[in-house]
Protein backbone atom coordinates (compact mmCIF):
# COMPACT_ATOMS: atom_id res chain seq x y z
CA UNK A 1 0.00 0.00 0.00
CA UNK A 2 1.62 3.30 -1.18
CA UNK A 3 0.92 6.80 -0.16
CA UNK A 4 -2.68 7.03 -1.09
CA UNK A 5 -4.85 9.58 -1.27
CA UNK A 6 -7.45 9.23 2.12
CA UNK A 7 -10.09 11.13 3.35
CA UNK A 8 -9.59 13.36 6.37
CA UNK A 9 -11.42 16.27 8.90
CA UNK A 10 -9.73 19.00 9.79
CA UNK A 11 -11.21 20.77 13.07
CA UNK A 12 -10.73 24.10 13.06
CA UNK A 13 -12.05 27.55 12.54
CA UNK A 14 -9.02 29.06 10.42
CA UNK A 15 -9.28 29.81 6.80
CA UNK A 16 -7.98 28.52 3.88
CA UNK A 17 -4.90 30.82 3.75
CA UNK A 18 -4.20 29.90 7.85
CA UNK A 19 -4.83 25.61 7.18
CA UNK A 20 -2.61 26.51 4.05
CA UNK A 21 0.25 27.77 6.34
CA UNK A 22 -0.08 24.51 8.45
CA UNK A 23 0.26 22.43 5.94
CA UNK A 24 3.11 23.94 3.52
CA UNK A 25 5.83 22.30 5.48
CA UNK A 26 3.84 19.01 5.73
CA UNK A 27 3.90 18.80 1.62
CA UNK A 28 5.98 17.37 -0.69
CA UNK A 29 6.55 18.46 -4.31
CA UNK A 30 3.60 17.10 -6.24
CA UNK A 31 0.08 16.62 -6.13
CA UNK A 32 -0.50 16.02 -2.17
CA UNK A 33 -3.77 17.55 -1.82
CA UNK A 34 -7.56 17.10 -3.63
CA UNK A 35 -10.37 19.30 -3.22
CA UNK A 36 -10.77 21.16 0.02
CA UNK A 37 -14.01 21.65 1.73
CA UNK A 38 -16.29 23.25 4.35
CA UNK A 39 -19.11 21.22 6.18
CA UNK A 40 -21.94 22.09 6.81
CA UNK A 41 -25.05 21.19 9.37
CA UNK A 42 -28.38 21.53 8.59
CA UNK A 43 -31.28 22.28 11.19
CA UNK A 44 -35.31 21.32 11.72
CA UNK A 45 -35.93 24.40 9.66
CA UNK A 46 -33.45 23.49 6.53
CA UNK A 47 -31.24 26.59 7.04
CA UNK A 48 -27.69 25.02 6.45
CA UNK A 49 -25.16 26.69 9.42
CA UNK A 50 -20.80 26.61 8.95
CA UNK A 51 -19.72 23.87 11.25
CA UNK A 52 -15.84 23.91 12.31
CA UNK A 53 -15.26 20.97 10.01
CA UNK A 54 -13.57 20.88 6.51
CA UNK A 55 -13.20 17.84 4.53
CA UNK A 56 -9.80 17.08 2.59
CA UNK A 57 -8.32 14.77 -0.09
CA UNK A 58 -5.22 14.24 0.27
CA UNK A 59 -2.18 11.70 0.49
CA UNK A 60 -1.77 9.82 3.79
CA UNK A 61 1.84 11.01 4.33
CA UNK A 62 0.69 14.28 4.62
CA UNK A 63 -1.54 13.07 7.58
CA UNK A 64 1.19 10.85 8.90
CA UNK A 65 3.35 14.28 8.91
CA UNK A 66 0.76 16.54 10.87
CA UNK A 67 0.38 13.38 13.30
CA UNK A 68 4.15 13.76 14.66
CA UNK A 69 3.91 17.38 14.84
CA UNK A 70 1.30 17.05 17.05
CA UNK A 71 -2.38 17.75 14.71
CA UNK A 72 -4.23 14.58 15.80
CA UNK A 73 -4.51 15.46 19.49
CA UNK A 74 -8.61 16.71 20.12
CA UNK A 75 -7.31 18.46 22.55
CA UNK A 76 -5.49 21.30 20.08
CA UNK A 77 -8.77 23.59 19.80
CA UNK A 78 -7.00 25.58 16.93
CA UNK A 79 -6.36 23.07 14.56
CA UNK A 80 -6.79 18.88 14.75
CA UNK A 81 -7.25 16.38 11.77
CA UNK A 82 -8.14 12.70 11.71
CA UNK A 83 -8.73 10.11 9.31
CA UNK A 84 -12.74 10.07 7.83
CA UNK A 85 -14.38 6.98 8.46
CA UNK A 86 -16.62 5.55 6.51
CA UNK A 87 -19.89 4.95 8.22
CA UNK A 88 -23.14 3.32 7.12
CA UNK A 89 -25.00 6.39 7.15
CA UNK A 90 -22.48 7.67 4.11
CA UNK A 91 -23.54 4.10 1.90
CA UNK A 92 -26.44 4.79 -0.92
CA UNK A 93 -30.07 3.43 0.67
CA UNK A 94 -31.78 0.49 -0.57
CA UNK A 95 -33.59 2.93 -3.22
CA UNK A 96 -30.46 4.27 -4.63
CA UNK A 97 -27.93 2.97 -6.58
CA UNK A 98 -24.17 3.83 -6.08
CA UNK A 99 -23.92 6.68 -8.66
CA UNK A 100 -24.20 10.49 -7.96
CA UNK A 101 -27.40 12.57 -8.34
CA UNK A 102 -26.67 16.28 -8.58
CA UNK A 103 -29.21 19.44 -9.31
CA UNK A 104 -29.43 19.91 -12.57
CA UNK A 105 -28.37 23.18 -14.44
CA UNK A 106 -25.51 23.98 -16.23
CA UNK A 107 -23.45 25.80 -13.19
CA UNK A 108 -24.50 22.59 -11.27
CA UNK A 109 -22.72 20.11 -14.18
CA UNK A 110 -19.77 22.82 -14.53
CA UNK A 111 -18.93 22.48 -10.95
CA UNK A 112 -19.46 18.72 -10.91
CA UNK A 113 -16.93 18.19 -14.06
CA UNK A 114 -14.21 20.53 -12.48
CA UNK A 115 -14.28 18.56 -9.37
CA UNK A 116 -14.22 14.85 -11.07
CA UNK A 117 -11.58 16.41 -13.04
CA UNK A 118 -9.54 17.12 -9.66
CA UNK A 119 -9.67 13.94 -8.69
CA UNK A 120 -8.68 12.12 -11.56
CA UNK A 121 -5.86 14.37 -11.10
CA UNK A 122 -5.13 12.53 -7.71
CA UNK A 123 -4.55 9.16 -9.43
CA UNK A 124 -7.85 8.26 -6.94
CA UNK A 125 -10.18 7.27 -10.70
CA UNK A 126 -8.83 7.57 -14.51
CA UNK A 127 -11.02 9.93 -16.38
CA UNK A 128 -12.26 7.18 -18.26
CA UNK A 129 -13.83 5.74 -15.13
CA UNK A 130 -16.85 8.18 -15.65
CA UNK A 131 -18.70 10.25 -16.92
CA UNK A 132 -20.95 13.47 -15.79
CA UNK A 133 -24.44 13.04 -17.24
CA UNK A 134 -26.83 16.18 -16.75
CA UNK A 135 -27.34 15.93 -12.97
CA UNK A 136 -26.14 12.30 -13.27
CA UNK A 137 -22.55 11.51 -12.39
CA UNK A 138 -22.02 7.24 -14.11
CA UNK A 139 -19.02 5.01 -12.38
CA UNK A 140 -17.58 2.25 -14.54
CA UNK A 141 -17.17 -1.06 -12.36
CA UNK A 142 -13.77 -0.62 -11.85
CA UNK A 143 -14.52 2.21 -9.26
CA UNK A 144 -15.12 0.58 -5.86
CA UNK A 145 -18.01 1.25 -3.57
CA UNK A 146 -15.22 2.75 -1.26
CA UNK A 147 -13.59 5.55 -4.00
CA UNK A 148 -17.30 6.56 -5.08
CA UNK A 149 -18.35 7.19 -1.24
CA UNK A 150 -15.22 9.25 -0.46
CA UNK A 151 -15.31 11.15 -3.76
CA UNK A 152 -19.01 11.79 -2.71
CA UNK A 153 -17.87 13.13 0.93
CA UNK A 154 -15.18 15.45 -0.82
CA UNK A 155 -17.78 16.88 -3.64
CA UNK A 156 -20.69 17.73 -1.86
CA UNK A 157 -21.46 21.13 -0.99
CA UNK A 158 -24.46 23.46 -0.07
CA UNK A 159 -24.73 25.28 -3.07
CA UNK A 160 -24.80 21.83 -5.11
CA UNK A 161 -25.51 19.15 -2.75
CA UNK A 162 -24.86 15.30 -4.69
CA UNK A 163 -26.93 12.89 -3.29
CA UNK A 164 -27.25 8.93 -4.35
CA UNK A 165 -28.66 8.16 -7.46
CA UNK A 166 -32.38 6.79 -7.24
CA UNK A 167 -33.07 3.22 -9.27
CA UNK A 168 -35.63 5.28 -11.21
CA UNK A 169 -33.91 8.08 -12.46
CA UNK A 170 -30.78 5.61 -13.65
CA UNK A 171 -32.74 3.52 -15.58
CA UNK A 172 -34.04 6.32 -17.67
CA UNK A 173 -30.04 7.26 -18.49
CA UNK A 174 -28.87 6.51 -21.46
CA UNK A 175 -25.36 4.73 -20.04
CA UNK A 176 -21.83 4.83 -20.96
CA UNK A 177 -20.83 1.75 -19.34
């Protein structure tokens, strides 16, 4: 097992320029890092709130790194990461199949290419792996049930949330694999 790319949480309430400081000396030349992004919670009423949270892509060396300087301790309110895991809540329901659904409009696919395109950068999927349908991202077989529920973690956003595609809706698309 090489130095893959993993999912991980960073805890903290710093921006993007401050978590970029931390982890400059952490990073090798190369491509170390995926997309980068917030979390958010949502309440009873729907309204979607900034949690302290922010999901990263990136290789496991890097983690390893921030681990001996100290990062994983919960105790460091400023700034703590920790490996993602996978939990059954994150796996598509019974009435979904294990491709992503996205809002469709044309910003919405834009957005949705740009970030499969980032992570085929990663070495995670090959470009020929999928393909982004209008609201409709398709995964070839070779991409695992594990790769499609971290990519899924990583892409998601509030302004274009990507949900589990629904049996219905996929058998209406005409496939590419």
């Amino acid at each position: 097992m090489g130095d893959e790319f993993k999912l991980y949480i960073i805890y903290t309430s710093y921006g993007l320029e401050e978590i970029s400081e931390i982890l400059r000396p952490h990073i090798k030349s190369g491509f170390n890092i995926g997309p980068f992004r917030k979390d958010f919670t949502r309440d009873k009423n729907n309204v979607y709130h900034e949690s302290n949270r922010r999901f990263v892509l990136m290789k496991e060396s890097i983690y390893l790194s921030l681990k001996e300087s100290g990062y994983e301790d919960k105790e460091n309110n400023d700034f703590s990461i920790s490996e993602y895991e996978i939990r059954n809540e994150n796996q598509a329901p019974r009435d979904s199949l294990m491709h992503f659904y996205f809002p469709s409009n044309p910003n919405n696919k834009l957005s949705v290419q740009s970030k499969m395109k980032y992570i085929d950068e990663t070495g995670m999927i090959n470009p020929e792996d999928y393909f982004v349908h209008d609201g409709i991202v398709e995964f070839s077989n070779r991409v695992s049930d594990q790769t499609r529920t971290i990519i899924k973690i990583a892409i998601d956003e509030r302004n274009c949330r990507v949900s589990w595609c629904k049996r219905f809706a996929f058998r209406n698309l005409k496939r590419v694999f």
